[in-house]
C-alpha atoms as a PDB file:
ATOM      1  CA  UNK A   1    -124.766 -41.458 -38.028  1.00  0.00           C
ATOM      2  CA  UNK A   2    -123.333 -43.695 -40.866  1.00  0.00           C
ATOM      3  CA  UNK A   3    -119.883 -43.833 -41.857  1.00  0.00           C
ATOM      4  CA  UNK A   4    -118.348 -43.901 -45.091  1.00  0.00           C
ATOM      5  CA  UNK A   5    -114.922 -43.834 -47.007  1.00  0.00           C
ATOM      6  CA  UNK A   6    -113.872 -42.564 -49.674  1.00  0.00           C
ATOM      7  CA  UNK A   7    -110.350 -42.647 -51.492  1.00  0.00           C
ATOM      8  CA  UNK A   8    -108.999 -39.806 -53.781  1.00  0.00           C
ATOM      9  CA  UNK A   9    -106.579 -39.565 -55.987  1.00  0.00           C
ATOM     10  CA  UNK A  10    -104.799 -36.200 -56.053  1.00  0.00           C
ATOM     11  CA  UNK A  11    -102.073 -34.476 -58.618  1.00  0.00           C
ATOM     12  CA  UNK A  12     -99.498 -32.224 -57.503  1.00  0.00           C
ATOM     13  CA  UNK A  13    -100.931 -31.870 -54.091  1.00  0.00           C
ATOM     14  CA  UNK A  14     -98.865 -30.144 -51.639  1.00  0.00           C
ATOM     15  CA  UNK A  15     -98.944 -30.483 -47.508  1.00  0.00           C
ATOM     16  CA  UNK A  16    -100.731 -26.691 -47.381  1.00  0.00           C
ATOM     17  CA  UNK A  17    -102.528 -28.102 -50.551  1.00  0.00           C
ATOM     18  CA  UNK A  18    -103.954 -30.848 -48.458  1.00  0.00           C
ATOM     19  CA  UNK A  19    -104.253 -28.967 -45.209  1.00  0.00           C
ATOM     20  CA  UNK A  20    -106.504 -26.529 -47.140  1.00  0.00           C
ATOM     21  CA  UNK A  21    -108.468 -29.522 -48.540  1.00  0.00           C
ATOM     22  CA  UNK A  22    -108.910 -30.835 -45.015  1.00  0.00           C
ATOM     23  CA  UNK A  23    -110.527 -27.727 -43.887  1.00  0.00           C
ATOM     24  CA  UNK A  24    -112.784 -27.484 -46.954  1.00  0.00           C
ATOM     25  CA  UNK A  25    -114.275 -30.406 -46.020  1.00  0.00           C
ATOM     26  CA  UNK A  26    -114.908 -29.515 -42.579  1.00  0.00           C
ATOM     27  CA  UNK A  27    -116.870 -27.107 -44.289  1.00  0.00           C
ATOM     28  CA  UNK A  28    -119.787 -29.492 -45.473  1.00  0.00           C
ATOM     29  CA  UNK A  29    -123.111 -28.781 -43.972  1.00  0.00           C
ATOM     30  CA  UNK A  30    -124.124 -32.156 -41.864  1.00  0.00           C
ATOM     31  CA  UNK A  31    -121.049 -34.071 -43.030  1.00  0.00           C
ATOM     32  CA  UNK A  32    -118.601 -34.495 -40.256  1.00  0.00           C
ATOM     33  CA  UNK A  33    -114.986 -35.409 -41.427  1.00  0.00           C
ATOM     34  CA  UNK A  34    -113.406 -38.109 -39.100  1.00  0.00           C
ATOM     35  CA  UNK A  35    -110.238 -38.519 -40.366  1.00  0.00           C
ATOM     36  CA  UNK A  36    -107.987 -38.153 -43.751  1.00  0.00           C
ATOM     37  CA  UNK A  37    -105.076 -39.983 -44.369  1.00  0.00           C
ATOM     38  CA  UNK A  38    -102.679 -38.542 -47.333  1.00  0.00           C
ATOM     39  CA  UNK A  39     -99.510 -39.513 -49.256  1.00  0.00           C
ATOM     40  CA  UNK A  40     -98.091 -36.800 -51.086  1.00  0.00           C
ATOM     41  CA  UNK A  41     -95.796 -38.853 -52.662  1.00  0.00           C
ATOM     42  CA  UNK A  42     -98.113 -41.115 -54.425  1.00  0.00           C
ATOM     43  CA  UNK A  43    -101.035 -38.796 -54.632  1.00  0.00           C
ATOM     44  CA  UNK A  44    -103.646 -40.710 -52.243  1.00  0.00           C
ATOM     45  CA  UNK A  45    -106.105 -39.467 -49.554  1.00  0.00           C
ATOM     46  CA  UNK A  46    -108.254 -41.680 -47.371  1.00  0.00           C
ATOM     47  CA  UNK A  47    -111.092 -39.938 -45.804  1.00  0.00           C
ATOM     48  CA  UNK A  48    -113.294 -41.240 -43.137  1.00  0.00           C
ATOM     49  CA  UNK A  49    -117.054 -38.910 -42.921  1.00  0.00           C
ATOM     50  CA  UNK A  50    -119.920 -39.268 -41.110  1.00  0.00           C
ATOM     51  CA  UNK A  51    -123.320 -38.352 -42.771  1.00  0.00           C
ATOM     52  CA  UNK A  52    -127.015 -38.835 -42.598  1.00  0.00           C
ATOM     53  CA  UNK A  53    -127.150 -41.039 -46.018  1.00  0.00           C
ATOM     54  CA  UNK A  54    -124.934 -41.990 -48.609  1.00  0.00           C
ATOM     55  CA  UNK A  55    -126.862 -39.559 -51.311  1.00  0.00           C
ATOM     56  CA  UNK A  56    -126.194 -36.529 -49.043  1.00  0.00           C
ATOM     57  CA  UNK A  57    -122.131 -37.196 -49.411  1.00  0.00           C
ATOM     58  CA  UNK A  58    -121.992 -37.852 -52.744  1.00  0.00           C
ATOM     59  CA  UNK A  59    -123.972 -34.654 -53.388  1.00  0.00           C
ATOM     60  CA  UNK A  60    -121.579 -32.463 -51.716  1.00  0.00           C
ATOM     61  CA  UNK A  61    -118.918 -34.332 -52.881  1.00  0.00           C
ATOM     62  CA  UNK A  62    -120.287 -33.936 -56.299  1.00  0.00           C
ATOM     63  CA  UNK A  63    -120.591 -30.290 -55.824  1.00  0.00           C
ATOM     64  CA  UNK A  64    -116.866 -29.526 -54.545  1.00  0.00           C
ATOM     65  CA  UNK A  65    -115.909 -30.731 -58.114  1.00  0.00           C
ATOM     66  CA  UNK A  66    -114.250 -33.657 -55.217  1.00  0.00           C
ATOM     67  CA  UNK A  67    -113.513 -36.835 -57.409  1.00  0.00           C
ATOM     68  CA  UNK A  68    -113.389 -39.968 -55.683  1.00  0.00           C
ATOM     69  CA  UNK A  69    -112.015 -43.157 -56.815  1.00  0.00           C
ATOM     70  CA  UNK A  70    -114.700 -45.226 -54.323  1.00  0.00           C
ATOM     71  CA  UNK A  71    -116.915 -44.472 -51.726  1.00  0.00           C
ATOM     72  CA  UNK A  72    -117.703 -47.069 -49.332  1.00  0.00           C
ATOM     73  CA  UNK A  73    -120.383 -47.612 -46.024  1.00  0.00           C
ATOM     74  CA  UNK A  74    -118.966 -48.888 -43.202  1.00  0.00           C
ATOM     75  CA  UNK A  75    -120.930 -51.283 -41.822  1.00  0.00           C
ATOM     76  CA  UNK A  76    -118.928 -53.993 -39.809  1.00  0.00           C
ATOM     77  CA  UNK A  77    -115.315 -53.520 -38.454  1.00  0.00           C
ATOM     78  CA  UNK A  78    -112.617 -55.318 -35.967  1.00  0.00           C
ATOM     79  CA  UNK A  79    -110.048 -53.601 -34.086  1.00  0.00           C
ATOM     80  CA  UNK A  80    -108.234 -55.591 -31.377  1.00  0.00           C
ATOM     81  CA  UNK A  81    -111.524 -58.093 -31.176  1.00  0.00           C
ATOM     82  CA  UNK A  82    -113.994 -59.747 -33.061  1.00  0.00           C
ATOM     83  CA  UNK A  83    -115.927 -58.374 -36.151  1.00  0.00           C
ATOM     84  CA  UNK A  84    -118.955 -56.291 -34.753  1.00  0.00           C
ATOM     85  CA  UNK A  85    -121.350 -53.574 -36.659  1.00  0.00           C
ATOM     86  CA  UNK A  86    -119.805 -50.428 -37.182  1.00  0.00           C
ATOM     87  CA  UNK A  87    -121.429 -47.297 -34.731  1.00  0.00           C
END
């Protein structure tokens, strides 16, 4: 399944705030949340999702009232190595 990221910014989010967020969006039907990254301080969250199509994300997205500053495939990364296609 693709994978996508998206970057949020939040106001006046707290850590049970965000934890609650977190499990709202392992709520989504067919979206699977791979990881989130958050700074309270500045107000920033960095979520990595898996889902069948772009359109299906944003929909859900778009119906949590979930504002996103970017969304973004993934479609080639390096770790330790060379750049390969993103699975």
């Amino acid at each position: 399944m693709p994978r996508y990221l998206t970057f949020h910014t939040l106001a006046c989010l707290t850590r049970q705030g965000a934890a609650q967020l977190v499990e709202r969006f392992r709520q989504a039907p067919g979206i699977r949340v791979c990881r989130v990254q958050v700074n309270l301080q500045d107000g920033k969250m960095l979520v990595e999702w898996q889902a069948p199509e772009r359109d299906s994300l944003e929909r859900w997205l778009d119906a949590e009232k979930m504002h996103r500053d970017w969304l973004l495939r993934v479609e080639y990364e390096a770790g330790e190595g060379l750049l390969e296609p993103a699975t």
